[in-house]
N, C-alpha and C. Protein backbone atom coordinates (compact mmCIF):
# COMPACT_ATOMS: atom_id res chain seq x y z
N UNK A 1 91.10 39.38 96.35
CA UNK A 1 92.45 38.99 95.98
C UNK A 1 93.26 40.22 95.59
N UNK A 2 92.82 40.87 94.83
CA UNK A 2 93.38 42.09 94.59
C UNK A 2 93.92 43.59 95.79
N UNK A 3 92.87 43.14 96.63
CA UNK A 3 92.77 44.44 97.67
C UNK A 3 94.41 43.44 98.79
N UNK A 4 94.06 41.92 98.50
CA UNK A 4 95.45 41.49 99.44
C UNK A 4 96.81 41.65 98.61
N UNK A 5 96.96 41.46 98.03
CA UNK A 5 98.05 42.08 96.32
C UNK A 5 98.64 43.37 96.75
N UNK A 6 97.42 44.09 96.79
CA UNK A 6 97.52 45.82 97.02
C UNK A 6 98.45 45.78 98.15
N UNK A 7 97.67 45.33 99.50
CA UNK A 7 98.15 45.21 100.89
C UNK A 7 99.38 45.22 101.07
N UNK A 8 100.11 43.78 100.26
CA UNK A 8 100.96 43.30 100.24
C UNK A 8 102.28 44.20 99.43
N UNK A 9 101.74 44.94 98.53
CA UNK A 9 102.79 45.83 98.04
C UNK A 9 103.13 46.86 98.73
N UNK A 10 101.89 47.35 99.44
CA UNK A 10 102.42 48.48 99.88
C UNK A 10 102.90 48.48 101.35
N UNK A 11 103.26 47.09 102.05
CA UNK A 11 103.56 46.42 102.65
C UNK A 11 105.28 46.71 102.46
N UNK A 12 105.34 46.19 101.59
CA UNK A 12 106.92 45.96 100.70
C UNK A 12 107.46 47.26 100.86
N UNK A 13 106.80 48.26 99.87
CA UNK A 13 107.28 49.32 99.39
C UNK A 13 107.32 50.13 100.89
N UNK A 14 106.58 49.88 102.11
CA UNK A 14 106.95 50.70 103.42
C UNK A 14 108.27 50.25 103.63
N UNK A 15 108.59 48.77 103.53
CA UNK A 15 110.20 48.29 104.28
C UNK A 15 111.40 48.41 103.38
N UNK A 16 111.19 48.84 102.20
CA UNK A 16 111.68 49.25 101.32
C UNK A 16 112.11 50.78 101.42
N UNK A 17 111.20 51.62 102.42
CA UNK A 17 111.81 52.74 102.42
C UNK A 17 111.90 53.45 103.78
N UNK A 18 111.76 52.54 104.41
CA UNK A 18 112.50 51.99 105.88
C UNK A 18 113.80 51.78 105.95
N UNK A 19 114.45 50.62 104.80
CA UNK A 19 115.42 50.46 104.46
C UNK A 19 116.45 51.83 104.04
N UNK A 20 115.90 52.45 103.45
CA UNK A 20 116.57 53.69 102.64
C UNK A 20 116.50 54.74 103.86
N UNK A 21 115.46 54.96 104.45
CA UNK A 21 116.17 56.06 105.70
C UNK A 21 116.79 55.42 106.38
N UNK A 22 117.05 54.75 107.12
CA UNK A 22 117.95 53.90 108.05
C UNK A 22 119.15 54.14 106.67
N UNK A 23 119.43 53.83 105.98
CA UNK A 23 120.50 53.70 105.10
C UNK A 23 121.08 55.09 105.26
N UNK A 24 120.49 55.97 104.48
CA UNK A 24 120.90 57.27 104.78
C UNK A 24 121.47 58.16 106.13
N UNK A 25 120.58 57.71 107.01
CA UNK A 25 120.94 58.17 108.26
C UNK A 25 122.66 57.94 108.88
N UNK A 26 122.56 56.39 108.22
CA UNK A 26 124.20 55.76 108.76
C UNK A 26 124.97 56.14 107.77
N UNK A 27 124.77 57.06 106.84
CA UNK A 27 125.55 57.46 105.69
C UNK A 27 125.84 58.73 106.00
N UNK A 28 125.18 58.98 107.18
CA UNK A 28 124.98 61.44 107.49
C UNK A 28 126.73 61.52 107.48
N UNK A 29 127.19 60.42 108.34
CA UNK A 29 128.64 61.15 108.43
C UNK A 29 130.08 61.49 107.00
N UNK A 30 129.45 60.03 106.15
CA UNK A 30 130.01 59.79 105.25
C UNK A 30 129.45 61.10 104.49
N UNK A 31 128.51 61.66 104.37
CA UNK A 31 127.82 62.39 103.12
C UNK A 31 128.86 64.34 103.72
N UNK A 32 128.58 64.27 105.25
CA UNK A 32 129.42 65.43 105.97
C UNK A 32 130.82 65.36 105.16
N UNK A 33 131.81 64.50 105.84
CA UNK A 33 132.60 64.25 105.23
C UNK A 33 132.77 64.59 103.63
N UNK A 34 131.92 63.79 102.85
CA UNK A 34 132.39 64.39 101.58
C UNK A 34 132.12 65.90 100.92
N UNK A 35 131.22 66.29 102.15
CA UNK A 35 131.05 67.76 101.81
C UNK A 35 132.34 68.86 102.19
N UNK A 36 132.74 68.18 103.22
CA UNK A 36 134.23 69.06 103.82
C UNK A 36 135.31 69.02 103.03
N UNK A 37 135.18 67.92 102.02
CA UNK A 37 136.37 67.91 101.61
C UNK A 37 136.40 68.67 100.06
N UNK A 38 135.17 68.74 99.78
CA UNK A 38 134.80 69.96 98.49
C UNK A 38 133.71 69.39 98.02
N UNK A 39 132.98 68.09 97.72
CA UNK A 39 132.49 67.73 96.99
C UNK A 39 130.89 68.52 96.88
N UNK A 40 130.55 69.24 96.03
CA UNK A 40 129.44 70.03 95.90
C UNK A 40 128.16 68.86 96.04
N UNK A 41 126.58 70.02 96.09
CA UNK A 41 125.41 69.38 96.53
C UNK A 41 125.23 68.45 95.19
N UNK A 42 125.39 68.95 93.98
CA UNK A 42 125.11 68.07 92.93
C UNK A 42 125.79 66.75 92.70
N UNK A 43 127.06 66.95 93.07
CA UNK A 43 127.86 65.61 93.24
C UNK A 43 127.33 64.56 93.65
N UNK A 44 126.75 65.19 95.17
CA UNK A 44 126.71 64.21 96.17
C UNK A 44 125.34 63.13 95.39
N UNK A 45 124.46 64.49 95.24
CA UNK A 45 123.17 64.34 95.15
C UNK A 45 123.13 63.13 94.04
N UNK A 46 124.36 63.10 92.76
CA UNK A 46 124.41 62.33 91.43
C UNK A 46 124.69 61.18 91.98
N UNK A 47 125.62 61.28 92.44
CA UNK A 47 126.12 59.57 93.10
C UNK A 47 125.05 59.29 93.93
N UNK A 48 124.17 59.71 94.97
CA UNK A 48 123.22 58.71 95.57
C UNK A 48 122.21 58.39 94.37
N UNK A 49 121.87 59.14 93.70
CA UNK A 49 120.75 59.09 92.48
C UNK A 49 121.20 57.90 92.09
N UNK A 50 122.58 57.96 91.80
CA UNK A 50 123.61 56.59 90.58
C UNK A 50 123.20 55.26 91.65
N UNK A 51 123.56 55.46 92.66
CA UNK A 51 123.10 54.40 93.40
C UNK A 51 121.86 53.97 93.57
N UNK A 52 120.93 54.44 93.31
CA UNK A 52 119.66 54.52 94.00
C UNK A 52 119.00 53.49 92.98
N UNK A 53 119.43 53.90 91.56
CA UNK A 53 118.92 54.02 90.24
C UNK A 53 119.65 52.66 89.48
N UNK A 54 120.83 52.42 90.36
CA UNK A 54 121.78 50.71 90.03
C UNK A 54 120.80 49.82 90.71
N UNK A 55 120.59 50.32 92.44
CA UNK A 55 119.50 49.00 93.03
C UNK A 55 118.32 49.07 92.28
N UNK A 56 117.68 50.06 92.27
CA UNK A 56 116.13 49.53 91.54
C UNK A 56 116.35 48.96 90.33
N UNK A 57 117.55 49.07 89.11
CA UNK A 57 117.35 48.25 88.05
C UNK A 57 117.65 46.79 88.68
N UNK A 58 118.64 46.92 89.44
CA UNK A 58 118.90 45.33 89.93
C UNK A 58 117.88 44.64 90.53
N UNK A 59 117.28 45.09 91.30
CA UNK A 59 115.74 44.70 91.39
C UNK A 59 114.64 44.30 90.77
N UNK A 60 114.45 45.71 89.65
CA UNK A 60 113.75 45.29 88.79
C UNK A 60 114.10 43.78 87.73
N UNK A 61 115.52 43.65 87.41
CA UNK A 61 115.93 42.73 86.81
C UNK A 61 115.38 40.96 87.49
N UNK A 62 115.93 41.32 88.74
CA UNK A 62 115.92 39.80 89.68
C UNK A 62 114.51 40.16 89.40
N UNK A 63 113.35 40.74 89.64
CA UNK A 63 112.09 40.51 89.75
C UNK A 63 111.76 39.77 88.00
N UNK A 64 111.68 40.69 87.20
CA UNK A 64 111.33 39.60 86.20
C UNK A 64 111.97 38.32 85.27
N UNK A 65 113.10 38.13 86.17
CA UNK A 65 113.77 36.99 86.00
C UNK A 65 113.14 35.94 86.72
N UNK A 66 112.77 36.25 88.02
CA UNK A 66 112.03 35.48 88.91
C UNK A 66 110.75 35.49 88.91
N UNK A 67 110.07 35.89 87.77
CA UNK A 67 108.50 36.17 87.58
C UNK A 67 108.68 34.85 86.64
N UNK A 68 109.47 34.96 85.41
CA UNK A 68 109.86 34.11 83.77
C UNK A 68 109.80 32.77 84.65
N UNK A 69 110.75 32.96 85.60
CA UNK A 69 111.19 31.25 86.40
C UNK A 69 109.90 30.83 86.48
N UNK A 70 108.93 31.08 87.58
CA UNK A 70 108.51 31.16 88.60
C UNK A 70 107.06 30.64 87.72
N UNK A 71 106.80 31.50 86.77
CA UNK A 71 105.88 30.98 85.62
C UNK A 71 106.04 29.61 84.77
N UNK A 72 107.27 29.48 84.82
CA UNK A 72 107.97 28.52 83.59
C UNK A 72 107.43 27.42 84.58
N UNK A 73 107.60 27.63 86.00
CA UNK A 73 107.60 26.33 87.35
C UNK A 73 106.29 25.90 87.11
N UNK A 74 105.64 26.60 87.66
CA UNK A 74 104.10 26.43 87.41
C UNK A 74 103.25 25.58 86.19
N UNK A 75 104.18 26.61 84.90
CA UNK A 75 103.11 25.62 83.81
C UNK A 75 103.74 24.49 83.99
N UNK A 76 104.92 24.06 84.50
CA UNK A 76 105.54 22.74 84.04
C UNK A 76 104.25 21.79 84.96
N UNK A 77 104.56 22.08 86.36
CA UNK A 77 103.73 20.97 87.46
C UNK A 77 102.24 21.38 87.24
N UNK A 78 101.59 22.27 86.37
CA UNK A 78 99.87 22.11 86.24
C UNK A 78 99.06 21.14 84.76
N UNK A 79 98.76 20.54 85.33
CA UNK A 79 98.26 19.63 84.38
C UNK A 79 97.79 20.33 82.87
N UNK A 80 97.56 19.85 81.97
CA UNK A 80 97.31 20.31 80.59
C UNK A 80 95.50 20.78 80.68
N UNK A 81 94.71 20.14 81.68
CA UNK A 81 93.47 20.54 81.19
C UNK A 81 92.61 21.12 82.85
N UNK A 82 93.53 21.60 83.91
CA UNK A 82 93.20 22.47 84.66
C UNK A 82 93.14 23.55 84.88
N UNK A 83 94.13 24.38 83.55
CA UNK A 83 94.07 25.72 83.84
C UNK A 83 93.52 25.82 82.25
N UNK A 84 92.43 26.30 81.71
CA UNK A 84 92.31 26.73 79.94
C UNK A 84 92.85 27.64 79.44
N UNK A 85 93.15 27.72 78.22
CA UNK A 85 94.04 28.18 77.77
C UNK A 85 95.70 28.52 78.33
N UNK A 86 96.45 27.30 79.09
CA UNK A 86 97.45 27.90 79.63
C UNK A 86 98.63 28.18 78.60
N UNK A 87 98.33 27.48 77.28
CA UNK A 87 99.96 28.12 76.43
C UNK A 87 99.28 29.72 76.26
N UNK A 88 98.70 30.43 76.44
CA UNK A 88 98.57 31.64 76.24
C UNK A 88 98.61 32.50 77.47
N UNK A 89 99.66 31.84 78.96
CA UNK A 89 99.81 32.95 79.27
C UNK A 89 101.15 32.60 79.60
N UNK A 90 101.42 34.24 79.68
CA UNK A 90 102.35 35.18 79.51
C UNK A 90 102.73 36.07 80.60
C-alpha cells in the first residue's frame, strides 16, 4: 500500500512539473519582453518565485481542507464498531 501511495505521488509531482515547463516555455516571450523593457534578472526571478509560492500555498490550503472534509465524510458513513478507536483519528 505504501509503495502504491509512493507511485502515486510521484506520479502527481511528474504532471505537476510538466505543467510548470510547458507554463514557462509559453511565458519565454512574455519573460523577453519584460527584460527589454528594463526589468532586471531579480525582478523577474521575484515575481515568478511570488507566483510559484501563491500556487503551492493555494494548493497546499485546498489539500488540507479537502483532507478535514474528506475525513469528517468517512467517520460520518463508518459504523461506530468497524474501525477501533476511530474518535482518535486525526
Amino acid at each position: 500500500m505504501f509503495g502504491a501511495v509512493g507511485l502515486l505521488l510521484l506520479i502527481a509531482c511528474a504532471n505537476v512539473s510538466n505543467l510548470l515547463l510547458a507554463r514557462a516555455s509559453s511565458r519565454q516571450r512574455e519573460m523577453a519582453m519584460r527584460s527589454a523593457l528594463g526589468a532586471g534578472r531579480s525582478r523577474i526571478f521575484r515575481q515568478l518565485l511570488t507566483e510559484s509560492l501563491v500556487l503551492g500555498l493555494a494548493g497546499s490550503l485546498l489539500g488540507v481542507v479537502g483532507s478535514w472534509a474528506g475525513l469528517k465524510a468517512i467517520l460520518a458513513v463508518v459504523p461506530p464498531n468497524v474501525i477501533p478507536d476511530e474518535a482518535e483519528v486525526g
